[in-house]
N, C-alpha and C. Protein backbone atom coordinates (compact mmCIF):
# COMPACT_ATOMS: atom_id res chain seq x y z
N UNK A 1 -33.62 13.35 5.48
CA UNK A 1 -32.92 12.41 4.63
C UNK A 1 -32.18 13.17 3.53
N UNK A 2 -31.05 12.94 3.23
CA UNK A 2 -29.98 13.27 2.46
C UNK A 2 -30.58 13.35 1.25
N UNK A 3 -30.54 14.36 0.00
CA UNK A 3 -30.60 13.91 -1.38
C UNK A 3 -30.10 13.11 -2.26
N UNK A 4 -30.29 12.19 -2.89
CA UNK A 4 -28.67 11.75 -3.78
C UNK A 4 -28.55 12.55 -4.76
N UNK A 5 -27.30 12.02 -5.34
CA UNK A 5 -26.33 13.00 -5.98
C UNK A 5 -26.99 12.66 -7.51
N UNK A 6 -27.56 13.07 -8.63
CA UNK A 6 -27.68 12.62 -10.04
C UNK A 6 -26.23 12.70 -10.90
N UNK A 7 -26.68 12.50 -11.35
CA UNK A 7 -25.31 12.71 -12.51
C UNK A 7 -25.07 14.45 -12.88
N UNK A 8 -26.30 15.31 -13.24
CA UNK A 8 -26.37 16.50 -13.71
C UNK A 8 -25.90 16.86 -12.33
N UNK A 9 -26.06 16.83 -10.97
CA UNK A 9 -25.63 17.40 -9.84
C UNK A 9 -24.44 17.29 -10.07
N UNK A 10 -23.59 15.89 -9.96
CA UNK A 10 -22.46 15.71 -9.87
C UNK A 10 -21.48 16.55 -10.99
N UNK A 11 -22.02 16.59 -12.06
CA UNK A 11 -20.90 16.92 -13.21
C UNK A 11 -20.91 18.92 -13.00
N UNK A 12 -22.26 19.48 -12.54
CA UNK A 12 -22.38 20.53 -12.32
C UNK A 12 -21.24 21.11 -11.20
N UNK A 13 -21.30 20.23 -10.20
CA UNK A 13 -20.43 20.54 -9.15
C UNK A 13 -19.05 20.24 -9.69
N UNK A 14 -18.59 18.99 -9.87
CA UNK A 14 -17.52 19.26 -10.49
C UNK A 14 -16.85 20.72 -11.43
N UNK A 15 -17.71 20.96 -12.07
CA UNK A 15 -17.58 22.01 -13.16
C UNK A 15 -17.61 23.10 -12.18
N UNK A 16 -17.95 23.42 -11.08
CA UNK A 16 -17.90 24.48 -10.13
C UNK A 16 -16.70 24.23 -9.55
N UNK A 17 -16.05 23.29 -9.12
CA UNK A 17 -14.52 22.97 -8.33
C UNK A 17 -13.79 23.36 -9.49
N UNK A 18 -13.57 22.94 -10.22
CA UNK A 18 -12.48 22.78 -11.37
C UNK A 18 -12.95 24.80 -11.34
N UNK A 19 -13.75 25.50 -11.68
CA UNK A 19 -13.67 26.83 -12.04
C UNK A 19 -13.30 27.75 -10.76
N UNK A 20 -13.34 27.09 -9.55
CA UNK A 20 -13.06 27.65 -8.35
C UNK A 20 -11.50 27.47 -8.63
N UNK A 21 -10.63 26.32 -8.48
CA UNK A 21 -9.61 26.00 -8.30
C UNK A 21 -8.72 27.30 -9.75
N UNK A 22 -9.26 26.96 -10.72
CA UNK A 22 -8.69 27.97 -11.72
C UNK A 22 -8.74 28.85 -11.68
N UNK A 23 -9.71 29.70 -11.01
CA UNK A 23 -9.67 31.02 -10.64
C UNK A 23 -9.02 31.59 -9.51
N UNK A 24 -8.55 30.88 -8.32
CA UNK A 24 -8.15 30.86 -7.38
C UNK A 24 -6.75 31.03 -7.67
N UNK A 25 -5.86 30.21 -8.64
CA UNK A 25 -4.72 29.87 -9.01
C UNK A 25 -4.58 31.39 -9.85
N UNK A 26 -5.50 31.50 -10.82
CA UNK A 26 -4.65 32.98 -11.57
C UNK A 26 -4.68 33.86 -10.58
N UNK A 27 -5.97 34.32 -9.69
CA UNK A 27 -5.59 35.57 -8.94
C UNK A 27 -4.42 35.42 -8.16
N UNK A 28 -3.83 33.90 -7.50
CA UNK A 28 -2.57 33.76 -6.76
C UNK A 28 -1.65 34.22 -7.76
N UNK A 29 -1.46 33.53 -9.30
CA UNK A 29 -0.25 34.00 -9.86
C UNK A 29 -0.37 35.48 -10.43
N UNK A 30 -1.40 36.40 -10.50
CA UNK A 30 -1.29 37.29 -10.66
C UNK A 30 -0.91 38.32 -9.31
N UNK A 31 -1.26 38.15 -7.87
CA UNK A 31 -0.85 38.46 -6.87
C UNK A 31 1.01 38.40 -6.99
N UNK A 32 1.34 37.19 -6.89
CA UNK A 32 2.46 36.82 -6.65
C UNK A 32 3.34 37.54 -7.90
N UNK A 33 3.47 37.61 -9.37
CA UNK A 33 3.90 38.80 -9.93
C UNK A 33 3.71 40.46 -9.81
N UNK A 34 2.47 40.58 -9.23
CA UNK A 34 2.49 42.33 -8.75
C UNK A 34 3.46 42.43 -7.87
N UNK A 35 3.99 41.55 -7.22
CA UNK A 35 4.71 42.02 -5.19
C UNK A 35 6.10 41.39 -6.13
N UNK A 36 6.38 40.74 -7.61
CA UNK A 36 7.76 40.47 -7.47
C UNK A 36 8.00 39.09 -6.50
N UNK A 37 7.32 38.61 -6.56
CA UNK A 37 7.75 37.24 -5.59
C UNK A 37 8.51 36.05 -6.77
N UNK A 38 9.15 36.04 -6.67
CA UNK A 38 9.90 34.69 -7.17
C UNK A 38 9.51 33.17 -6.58
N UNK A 39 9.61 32.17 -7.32
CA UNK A 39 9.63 31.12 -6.99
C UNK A 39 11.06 30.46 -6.69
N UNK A 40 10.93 29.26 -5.66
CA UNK A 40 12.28 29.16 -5.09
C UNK A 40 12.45 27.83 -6.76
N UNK A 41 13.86 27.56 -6.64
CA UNK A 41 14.43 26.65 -7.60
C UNK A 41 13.55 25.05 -6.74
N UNK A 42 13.82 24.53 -7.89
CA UNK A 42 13.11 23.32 -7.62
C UNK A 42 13.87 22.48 -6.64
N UNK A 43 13.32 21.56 -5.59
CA UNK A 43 14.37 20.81 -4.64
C UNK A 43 14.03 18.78 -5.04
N UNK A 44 14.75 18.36 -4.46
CA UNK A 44 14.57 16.61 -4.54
C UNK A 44 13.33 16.43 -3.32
N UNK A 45 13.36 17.49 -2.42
CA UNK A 45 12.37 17.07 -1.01
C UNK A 45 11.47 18.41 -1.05
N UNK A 46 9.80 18.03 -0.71
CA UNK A 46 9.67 19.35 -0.06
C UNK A 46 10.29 20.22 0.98
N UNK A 47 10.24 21.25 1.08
CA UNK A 47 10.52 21.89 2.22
C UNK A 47 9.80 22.08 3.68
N UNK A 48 10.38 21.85 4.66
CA UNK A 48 9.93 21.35 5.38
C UNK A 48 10.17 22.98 6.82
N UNK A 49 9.54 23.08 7.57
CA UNK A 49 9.54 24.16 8.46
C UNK A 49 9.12 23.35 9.77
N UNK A 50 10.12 23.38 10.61
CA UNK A 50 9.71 22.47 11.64
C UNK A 50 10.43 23.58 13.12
N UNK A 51 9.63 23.79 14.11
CA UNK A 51 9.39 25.12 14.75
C UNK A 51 10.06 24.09 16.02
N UNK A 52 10.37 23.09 16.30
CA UNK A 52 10.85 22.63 17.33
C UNK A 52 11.12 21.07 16.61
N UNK A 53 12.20 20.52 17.28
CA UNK A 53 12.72 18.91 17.45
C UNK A 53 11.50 17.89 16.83
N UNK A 54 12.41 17.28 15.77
CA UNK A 54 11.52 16.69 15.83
C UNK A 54 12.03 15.28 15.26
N UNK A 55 11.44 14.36 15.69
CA UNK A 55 11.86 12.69 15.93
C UNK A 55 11.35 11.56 14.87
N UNK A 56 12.34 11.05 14.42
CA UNK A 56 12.23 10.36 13.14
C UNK A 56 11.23 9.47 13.30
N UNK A 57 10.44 8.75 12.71
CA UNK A 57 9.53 7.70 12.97
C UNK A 57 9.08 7.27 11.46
N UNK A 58 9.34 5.51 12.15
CA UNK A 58 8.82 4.80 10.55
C UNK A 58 7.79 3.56 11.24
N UNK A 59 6.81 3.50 10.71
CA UNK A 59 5.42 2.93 10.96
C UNK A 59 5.58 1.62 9.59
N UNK A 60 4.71 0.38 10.33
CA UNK A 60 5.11 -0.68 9.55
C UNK A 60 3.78 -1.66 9.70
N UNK A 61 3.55 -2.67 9.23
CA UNK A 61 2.79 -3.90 9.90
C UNK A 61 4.02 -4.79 10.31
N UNK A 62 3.50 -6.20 10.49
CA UNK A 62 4.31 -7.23 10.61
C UNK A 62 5.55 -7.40 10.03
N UNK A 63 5.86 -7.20 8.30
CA UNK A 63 6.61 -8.03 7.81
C UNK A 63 7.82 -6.51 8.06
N UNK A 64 7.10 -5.64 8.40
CA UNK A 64 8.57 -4.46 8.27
C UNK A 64 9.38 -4.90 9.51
N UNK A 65 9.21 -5.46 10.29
CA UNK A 65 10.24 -5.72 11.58
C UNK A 65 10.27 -7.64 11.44
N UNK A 66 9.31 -8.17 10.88
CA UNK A 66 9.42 -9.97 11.06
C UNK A 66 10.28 -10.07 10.40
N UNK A 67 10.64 -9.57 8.89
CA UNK A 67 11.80 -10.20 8.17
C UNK A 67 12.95 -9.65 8.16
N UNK A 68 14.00 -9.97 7.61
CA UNK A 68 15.00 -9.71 7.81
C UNK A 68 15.59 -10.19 6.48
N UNK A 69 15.05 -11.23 5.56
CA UNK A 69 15.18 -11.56 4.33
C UNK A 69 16.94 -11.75 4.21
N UNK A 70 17.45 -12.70 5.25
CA UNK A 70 18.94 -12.75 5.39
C UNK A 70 19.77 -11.86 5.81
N UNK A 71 19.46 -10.52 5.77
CA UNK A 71 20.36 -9.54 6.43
C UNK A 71 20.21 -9.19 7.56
N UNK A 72 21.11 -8.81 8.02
CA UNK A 72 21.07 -8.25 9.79
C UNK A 72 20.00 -7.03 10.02
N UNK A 73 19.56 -6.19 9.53
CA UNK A 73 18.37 -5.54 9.69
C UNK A 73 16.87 -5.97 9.22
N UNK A 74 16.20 -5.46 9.57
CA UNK A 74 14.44 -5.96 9.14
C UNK A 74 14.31 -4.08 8.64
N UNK A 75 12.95 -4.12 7.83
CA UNK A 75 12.70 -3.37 6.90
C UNK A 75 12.77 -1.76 7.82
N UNK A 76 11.94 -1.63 9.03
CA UNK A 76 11.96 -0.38 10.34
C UNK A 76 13.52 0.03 10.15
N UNK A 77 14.21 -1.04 10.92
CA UNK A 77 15.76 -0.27 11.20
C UNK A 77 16.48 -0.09 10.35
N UNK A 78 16.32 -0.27 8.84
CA UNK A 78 17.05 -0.25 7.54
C UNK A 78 16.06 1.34 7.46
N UNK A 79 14.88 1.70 7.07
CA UNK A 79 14.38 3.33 6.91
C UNK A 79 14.96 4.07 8.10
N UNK A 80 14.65 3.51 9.00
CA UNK A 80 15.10 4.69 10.50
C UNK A 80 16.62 4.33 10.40
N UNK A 81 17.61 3.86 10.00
CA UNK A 81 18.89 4.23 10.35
C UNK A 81 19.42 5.30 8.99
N UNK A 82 18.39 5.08 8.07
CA UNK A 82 18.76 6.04 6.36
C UNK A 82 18.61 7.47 6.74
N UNK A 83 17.28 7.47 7.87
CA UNK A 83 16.43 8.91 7.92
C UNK A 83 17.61 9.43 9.05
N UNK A 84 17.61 8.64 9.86
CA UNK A 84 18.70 9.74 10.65
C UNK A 84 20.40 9.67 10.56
N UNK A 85 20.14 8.95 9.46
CA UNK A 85 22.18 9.85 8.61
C UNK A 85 21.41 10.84 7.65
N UNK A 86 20.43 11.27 7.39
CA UNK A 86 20.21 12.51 6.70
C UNK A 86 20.02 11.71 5.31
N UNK A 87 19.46 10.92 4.88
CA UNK A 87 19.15 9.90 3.62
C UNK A 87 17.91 10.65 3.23
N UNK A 88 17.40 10.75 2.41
CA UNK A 88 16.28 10.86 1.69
C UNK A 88 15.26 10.53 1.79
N UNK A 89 13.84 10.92 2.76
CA UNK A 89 12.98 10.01 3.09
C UNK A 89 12.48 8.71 2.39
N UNK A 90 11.95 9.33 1.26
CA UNK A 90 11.57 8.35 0.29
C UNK A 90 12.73 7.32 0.12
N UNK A 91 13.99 7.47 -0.03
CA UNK A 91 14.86 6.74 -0.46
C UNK A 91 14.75 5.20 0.74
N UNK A 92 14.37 5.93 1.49
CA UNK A 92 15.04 5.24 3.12
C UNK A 92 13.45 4.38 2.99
N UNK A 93 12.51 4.90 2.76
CA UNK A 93 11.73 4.10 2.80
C UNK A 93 11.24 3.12 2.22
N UNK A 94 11.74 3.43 0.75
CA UNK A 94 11.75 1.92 -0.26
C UNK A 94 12.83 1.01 0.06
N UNK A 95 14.13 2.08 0.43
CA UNK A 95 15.69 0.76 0.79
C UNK A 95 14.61 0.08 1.87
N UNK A 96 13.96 0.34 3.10
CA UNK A 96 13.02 -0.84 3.83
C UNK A 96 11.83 -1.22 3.65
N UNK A 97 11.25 -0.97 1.97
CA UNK A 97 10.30 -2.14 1.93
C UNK A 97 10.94 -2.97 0.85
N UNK A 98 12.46 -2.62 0.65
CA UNK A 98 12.44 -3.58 -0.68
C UNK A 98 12.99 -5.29 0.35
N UNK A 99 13.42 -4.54 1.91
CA UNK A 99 13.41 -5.90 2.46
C UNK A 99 12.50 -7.24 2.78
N UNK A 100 11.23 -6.46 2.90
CA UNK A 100 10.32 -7.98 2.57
C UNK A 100 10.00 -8.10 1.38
N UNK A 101 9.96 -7.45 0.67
CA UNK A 101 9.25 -7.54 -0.84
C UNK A 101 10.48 -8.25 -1.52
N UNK A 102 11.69 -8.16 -0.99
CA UNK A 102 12.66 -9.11 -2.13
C UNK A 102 12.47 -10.74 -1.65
N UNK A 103 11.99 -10.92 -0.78
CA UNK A 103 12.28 -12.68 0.06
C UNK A 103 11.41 -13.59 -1.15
């Protein structure tokens, strides 16, 4: 049977993540200034490395394809027609939830 967690466990461990994660991070930024590595300029999207084709897809429940909230598209084909003219993921994906969420 499992132990439970007390409070002194929990805050201990915490206090062990948080000193892992900080220590982890200076030896990276001290690595990464010995070798001269630069950081790239900041972008609007992560960067993305994609080693073969790869196919747009937008995932929904019901109301992303039921409504249409008066316009000729429903919330799916309003993100998937943004993502593949090269739109902004995020962008493409609020322009199709703001279609049921405006009705």
């Amino acid at each position: 049977m499992k132990k439970k967690m007390n409070r002194r466990d929990f805050v201990a461990t915490g206090a062990a993540a948080g000193v892992a994660v900080a220590t982890g991070r200076s030896a990276l930024a001290a690595a990464s200034s010995e070798h001269n590595v630069s950081k790239p300029p900041p972008s609007r999207s992560p960067e993305m490395l994609a080693t073969q084709g790869t196919t747009p897809m937008v995932i929904s429940d019901y109301s992303g394809f039921g409504y249409r909230n008066g316009g000729t598209m429903n919330a799916v084909e309003k993100a998937f027609q943004m993502i593949t003219e090269g739109e902004d993921v995020l962008d493409a994906v609020i322009a199709g939830v703001n279609i049921p969420e405006n009705d």
